[in-house]
C-alpha atoms as a PDB file:
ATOM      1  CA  UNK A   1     -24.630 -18.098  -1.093  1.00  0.00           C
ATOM      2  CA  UNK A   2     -28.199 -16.486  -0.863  1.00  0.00           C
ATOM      3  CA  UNK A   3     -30.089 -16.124  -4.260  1.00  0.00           C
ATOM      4  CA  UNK A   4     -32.150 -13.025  -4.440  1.00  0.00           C
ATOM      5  CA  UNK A   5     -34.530 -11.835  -7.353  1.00  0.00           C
ATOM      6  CA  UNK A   6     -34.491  -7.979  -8.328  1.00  0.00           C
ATOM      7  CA  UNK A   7     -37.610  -7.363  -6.675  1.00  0.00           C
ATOM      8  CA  UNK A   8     -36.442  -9.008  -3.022  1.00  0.00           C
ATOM      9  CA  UNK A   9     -33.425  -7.322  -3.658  1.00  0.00           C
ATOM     10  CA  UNK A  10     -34.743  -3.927  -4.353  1.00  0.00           C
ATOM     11  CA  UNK A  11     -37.367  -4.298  -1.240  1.00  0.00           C
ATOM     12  CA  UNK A  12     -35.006  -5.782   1.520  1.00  0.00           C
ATOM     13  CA  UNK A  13     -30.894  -5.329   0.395  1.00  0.00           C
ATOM     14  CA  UNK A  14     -30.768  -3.540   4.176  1.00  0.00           C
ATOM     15  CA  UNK A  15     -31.459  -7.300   5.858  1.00  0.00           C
ATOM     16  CA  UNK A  16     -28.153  -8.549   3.748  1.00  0.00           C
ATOM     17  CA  UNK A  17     -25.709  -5.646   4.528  1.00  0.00           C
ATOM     18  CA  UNK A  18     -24.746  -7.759   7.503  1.00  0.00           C
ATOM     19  CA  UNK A  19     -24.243 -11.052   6.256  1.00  0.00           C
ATOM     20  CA  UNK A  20     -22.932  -9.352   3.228  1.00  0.00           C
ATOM     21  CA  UNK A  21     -19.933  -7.825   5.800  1.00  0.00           C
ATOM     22  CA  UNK A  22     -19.257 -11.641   7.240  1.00  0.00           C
ATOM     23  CA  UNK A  23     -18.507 -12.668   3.872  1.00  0.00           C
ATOM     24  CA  UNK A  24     -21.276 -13.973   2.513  1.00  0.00           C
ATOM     25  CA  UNK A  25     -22.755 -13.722  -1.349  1.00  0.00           C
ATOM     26  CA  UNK A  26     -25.870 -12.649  -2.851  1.00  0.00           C
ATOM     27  CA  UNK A  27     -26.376 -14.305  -6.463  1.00  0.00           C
ATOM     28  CA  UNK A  28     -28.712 -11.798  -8.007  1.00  0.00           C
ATOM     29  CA  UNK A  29     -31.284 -13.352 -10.248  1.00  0.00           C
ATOM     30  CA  UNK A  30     -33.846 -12.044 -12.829  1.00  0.00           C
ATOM     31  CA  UNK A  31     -36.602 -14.158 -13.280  1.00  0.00           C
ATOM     32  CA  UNK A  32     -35.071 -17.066 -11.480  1.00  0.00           C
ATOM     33  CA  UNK A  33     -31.827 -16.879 -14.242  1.00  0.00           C
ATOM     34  CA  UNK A  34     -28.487 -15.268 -12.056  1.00  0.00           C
ATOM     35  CA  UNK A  35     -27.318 -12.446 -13.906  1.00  0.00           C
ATOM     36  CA  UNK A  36     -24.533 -10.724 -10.900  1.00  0.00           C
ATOM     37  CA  UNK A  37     -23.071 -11.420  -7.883  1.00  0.00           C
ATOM     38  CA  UNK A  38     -23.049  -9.322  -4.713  1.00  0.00           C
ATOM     39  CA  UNK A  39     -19.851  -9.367  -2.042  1.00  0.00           C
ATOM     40  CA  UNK A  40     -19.066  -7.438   0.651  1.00  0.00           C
ATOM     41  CA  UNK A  41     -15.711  -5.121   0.257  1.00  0.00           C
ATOM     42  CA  UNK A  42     -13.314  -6.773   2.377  1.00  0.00           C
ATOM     43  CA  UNK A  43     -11.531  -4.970   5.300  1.00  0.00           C
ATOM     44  CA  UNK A  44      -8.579  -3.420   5.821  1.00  0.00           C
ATOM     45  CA  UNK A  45      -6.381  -4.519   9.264  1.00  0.00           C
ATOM     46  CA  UNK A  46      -6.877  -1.642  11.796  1.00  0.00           C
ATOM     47  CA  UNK A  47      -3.017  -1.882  12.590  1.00  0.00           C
ATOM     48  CA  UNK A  48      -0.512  -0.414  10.631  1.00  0.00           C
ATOM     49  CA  UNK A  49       2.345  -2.945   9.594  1.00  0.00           C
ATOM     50  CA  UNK A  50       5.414  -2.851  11.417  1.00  0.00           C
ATOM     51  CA  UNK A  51       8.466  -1.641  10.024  1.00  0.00           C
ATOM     52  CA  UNK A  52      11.420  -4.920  10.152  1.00  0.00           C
ATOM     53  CA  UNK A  53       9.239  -7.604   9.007  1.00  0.00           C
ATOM     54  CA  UNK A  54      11.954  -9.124   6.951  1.00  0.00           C
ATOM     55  CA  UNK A  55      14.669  -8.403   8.816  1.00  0.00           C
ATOM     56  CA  UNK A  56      17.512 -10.842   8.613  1.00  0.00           C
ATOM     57  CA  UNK A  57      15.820 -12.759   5.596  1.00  0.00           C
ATOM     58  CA  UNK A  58      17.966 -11.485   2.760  1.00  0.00           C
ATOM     59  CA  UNK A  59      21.355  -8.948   2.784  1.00  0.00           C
ATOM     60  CA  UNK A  60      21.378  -6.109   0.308  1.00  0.00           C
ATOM     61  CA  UNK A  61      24.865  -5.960  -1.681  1.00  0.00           C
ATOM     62  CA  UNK A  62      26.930  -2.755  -1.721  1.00  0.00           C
ATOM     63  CA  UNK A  63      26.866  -2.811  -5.332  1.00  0.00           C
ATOM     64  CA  UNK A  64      22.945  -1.826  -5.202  1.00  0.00           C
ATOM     65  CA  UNK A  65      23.795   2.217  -4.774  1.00  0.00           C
ATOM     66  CA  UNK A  66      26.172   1.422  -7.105  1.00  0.00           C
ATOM     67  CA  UNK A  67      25.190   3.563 -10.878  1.00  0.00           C
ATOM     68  CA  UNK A  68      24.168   1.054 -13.526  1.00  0.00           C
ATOM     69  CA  UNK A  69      26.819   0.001 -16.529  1.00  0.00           C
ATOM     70  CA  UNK A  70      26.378   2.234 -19.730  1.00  0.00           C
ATOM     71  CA  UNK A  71      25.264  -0.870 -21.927  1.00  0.00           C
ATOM     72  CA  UNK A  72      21.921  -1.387 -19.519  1.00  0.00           C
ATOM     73  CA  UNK A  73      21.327   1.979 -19.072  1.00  0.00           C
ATOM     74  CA  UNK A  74      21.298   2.606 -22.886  1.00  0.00           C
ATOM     75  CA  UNK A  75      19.152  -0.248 -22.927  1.00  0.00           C
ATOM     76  CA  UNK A  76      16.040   0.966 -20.923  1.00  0.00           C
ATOM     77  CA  UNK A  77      16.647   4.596 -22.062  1.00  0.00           C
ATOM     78  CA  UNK A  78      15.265   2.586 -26.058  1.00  0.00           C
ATOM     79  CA  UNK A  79      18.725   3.856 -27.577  1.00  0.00           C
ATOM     80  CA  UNK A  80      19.910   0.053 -27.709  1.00  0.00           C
ATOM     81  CA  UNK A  81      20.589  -1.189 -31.461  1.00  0.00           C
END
């Protein structure tokens, strides 16, 4: 973690962008008393995710297309009693 007052901050925040991308933190202080932290936004993977990740980990029933009893759809439409 690298602890920065305002005023070092303010002056040289263009030296930190890269450490700032690898990860590291900046504890911002005011008068030598921390008052935020600055992180880097983390990065998204370049590759898309393939499709099938899960395939053959868990079966889907044929009842799941099936429509929903009256008693639970009455319950999530708030008409329950």
């Amino acid at each position: 973690m690298i602890k920065l007052n305002i005023h070092e901050a303010k002056t040289h925040l263009s030296r930190y962008l890269d450490k700032l991308k690898k990860g590291e933190t900046i504890l911002l202080c005011k008068h030598n008393e921390p008052v935020a932290e600055i992180r880097g936004i983390p990065t998204h993977p370049s590759k898309k995710r393939p499709i099938g990740l899960a395939k053959g980990q868990f079966t889907i029933p044929d009842s799941f297309l099936e429509p929903l009893p009256d008693e639970l759809l009455t319950a999530f439409s708030g008409q329950l009693k």
